[in-house]
N, C-alpha and C. Protein backbone atom coordinates (compact mmCIF):
# COMPACT_ATOMS: atom_id res chain seq x y z
N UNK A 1 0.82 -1.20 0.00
CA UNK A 1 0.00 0.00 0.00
C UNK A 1 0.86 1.26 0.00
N UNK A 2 1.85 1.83 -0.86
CA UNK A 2 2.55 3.05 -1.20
C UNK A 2 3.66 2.65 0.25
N UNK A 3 3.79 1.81 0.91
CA UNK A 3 4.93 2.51 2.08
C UNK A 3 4.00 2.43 3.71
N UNK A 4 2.58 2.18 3.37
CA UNK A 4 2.05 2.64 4.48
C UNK A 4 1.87 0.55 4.75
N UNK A 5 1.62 0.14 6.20
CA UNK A 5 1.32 -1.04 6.48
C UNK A 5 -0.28 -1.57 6.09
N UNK A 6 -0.85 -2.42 6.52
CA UNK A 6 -2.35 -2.20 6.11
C UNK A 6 -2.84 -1.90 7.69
N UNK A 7 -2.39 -1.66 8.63
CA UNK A 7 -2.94 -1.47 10.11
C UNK A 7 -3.50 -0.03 9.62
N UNK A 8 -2.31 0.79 9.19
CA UNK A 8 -2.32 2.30 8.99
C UNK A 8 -3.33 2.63 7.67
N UNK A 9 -3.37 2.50 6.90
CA UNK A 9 -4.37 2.26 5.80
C UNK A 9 -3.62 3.17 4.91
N UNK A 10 -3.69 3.95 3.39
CA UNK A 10 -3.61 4.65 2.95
C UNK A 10 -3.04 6.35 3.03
N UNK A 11 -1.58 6.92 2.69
CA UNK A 11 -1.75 8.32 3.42
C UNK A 11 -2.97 9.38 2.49
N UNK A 12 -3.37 10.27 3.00
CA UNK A 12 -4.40 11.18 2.77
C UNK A 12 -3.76 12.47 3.01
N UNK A 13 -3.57 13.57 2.16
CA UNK A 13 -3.10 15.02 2.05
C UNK A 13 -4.57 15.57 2.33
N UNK A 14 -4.74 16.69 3.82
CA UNK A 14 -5.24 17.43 4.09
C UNK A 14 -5.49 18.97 3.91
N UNK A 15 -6.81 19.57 3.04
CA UNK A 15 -6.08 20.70 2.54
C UNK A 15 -7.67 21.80 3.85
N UNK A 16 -7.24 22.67 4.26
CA UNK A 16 -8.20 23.29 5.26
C UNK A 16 -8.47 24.81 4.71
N UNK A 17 -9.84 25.08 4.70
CA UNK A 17 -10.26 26.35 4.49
C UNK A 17 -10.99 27.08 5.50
N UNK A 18 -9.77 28.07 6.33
CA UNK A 18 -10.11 28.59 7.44
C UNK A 18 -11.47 29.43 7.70
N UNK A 19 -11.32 30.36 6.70
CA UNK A 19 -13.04 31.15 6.67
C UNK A 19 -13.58 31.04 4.92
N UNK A 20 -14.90 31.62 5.20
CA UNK A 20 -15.39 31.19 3.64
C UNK A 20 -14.56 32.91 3.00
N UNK A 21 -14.17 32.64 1.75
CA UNK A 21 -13.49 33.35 0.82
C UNK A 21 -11.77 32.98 0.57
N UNK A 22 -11.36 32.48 1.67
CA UNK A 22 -10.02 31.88 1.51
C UNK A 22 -10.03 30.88 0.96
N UNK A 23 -8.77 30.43 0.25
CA UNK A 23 -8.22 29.19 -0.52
C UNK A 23 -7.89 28.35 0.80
N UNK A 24 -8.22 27.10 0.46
CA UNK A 24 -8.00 25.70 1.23
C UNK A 24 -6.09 25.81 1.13
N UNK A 25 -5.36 25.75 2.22
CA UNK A 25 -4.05 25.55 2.31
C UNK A 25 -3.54 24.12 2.65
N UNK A 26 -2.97 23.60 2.65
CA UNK A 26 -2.30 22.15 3.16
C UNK A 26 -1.86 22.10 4.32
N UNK A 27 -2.66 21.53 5.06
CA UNK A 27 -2.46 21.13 6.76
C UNK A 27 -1.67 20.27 7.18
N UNK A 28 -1.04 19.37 6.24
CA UNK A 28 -0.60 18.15 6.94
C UNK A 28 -1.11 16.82 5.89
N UNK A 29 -1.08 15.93 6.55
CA UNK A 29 -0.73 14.46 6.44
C UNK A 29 -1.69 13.42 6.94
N UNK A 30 -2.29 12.63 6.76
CA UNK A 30 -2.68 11.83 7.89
C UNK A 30 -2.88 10.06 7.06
N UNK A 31 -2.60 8.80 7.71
CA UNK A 31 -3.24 8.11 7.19
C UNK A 31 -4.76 7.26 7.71
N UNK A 32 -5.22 6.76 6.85
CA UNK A 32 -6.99 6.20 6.67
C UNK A 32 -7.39 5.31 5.93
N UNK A 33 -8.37 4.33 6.59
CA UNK A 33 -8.75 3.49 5.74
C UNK A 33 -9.05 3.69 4.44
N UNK A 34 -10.17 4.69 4.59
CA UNK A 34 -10.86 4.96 3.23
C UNK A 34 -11.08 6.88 3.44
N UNK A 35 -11.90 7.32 2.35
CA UNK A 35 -12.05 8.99 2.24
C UNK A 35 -13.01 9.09 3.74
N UNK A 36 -13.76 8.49 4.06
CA UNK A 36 -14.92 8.85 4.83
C UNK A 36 -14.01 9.11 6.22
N UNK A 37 -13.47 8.33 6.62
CA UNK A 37 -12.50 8.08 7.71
C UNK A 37 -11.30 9.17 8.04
N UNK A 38 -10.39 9.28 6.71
CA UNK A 38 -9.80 10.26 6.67
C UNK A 38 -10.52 11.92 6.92
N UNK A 39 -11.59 12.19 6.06
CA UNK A 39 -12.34 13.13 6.63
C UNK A 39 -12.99 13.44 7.54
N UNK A 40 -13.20 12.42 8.26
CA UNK A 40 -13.47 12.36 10.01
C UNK A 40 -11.55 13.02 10.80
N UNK A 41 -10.92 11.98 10.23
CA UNK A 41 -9.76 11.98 11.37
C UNK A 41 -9.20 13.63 11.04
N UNK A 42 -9.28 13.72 10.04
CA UNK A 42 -8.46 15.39 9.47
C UNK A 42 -9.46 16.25 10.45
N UNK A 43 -10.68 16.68 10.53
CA UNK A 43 -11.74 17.44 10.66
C UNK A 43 -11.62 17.18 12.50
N UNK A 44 -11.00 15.94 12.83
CA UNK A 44 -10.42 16.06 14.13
C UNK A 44 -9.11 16.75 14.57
N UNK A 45 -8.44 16.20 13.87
CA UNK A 45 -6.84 16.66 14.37
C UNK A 45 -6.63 17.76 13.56
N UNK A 46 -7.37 18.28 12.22
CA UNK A 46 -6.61 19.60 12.48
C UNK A 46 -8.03 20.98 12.47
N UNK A 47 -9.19 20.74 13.56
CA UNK A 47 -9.85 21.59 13.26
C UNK A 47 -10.26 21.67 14.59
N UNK A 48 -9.87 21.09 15.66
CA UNK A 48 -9.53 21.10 16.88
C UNK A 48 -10.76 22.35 17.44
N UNK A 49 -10.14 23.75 17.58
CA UNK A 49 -10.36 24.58 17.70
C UNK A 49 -10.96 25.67 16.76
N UNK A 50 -11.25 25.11 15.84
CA UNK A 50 -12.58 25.61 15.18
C UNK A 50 -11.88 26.20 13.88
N UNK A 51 -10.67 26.11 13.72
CA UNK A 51 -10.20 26.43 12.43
C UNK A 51 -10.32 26.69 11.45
N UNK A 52 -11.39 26.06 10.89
CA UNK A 52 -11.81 25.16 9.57
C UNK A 52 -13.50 25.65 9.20
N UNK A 53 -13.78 25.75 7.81
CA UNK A 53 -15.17 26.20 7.65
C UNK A 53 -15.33 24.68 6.46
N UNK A 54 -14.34 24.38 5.85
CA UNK A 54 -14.11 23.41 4.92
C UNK A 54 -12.75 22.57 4.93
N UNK A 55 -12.91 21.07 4.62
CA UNK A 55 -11.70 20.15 4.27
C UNK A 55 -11.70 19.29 3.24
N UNK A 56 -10.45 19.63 2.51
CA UNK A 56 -10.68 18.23 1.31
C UNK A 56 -9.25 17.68 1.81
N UNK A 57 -9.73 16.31 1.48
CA UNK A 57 -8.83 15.14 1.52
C UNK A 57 -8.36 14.35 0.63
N UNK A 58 -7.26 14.45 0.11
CA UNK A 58 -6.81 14.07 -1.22
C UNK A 58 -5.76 12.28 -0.94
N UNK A 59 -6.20 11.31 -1.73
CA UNK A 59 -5.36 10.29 -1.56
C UNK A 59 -3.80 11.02 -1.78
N UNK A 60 -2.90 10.36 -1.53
CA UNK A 60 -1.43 11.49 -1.77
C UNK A 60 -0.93 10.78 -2.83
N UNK A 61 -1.36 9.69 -3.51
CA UNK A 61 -1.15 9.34 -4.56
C UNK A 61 -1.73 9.88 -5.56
N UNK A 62 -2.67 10.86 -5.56
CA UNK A 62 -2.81 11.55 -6.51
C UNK A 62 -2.40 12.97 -7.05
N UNK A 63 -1.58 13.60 -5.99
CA UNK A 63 -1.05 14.50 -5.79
C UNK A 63 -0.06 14.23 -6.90
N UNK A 64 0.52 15.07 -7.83
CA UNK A 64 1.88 15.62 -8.69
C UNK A 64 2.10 16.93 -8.60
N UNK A 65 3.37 16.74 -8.02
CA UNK A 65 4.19 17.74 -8.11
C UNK A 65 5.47 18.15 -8.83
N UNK A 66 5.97 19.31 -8.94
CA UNK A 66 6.62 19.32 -10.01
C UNK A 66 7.66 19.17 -8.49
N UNK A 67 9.42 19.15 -9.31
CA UNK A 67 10.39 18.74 -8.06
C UNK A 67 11.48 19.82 -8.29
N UNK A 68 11.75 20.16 -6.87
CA UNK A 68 12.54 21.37 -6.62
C UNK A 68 14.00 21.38 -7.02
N UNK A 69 14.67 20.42 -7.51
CA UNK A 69 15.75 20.07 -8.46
C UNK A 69 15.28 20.34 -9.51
N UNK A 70 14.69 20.60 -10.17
CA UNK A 70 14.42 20.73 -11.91
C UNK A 70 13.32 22.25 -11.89
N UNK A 71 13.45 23.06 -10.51
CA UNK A 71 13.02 24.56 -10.83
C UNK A 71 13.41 25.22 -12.02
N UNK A 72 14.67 25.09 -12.55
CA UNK A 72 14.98 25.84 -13.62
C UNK A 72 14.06 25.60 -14.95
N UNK A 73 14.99 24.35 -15.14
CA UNK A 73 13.92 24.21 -16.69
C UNK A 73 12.66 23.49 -16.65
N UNK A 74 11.72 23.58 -15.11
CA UNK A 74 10.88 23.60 -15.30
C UNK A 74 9.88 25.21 -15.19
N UNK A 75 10.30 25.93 -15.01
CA UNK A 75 9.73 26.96 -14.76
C UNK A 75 10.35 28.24 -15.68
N UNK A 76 11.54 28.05 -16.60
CA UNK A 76 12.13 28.39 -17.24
C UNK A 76 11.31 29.06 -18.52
N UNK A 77 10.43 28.07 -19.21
CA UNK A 77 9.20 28.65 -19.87
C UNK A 77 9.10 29.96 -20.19
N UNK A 78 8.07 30.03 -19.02
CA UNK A 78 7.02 31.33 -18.41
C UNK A 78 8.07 32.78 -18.26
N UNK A 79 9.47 32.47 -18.78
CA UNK A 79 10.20 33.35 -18.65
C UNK A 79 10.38 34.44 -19.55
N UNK A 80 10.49 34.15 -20.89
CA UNK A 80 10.26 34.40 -22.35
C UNK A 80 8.97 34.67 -22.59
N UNK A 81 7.96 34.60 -21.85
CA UNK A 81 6.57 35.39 -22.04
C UNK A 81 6.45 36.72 -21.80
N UNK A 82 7.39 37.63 -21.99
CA UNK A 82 7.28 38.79 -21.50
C UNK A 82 5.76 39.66 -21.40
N UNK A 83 4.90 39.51 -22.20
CA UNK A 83 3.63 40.17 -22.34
C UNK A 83 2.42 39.75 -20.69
N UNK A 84 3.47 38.72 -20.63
CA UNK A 84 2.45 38.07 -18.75
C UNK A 84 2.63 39.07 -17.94
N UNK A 85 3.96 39.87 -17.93
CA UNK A 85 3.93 41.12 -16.97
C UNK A 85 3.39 42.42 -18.14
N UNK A 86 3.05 43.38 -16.90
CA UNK A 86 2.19 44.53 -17.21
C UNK A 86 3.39 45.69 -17.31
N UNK A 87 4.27 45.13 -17.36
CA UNK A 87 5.43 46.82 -17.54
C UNK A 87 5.38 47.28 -19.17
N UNK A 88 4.87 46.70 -19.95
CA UNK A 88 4.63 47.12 -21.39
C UNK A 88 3.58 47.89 -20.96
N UNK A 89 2.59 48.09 -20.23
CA UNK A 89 1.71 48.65 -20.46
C UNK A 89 1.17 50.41 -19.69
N UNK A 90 1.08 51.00 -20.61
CA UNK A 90 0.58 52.48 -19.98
C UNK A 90 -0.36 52.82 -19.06
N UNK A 91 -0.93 53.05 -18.02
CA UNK A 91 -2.10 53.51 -17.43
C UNK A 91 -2.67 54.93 -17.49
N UNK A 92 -3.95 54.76 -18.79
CA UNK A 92 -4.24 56.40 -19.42
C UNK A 92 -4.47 57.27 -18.40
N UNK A 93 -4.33 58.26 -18.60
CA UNK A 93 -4.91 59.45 -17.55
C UNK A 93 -6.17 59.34 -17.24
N UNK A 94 -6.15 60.03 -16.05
CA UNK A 94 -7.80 59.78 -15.47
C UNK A 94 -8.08 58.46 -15.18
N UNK A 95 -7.38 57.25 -15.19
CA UNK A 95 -8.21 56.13 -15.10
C UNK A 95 -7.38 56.48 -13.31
N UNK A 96 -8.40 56.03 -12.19
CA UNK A 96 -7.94 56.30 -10.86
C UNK A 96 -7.51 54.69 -10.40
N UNK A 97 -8.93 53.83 -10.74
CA UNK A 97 -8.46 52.28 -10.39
C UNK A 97 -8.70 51.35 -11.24
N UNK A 98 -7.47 50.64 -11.48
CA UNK A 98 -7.77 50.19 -12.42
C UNK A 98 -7.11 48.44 -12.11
């Protein structure tokens, strides 16, 4: 089962959304039999104190990430896009917010 025993069940990536309008951040870790379980045990251990308005629970096998050895030419790209930043661009008069 990925590394985990079968006592421990499956690991599960915890992501928590403190109030409504914020993005869900990554809390941690936990392992679980199944989703139902894991979203019990997360919604325990990390919402304790009321933290939490929302939780998703992601198997961690489904998680991809890109890897912090290959920052360069993976992110290397987006570099040569010059038009993604706004310094080409003028802000006309009179516009106050824009």
């Amino acid at each position: 089962m990925n590394g985990a025993t079968s006592t421990e069940g499956p690991l599960w990536e915890v992501f928590v959304r403190s109030r409504r309008g914020l993005s869900h951040t990554h809390a941690g870790s936990l392992h679980a039999p199944d989703a139902t379980m894991a979203l019990r045990n997360a919604r325990d251990l990390y919402t304790r104190r009321g933290e939490g308005v929302s939780i998703w629970v992601v198997p961690a096998t489904a998680v991809i990430a890109s890897s912090p050895d290959e920052k360069d030419p993976f992110f290397d790209p987006a570099a040569d896009k010059a038009y993604r930043h706004p310094t080409f661009y003028e802000i006309p008069e009179g516009v106050k917010h824009l």
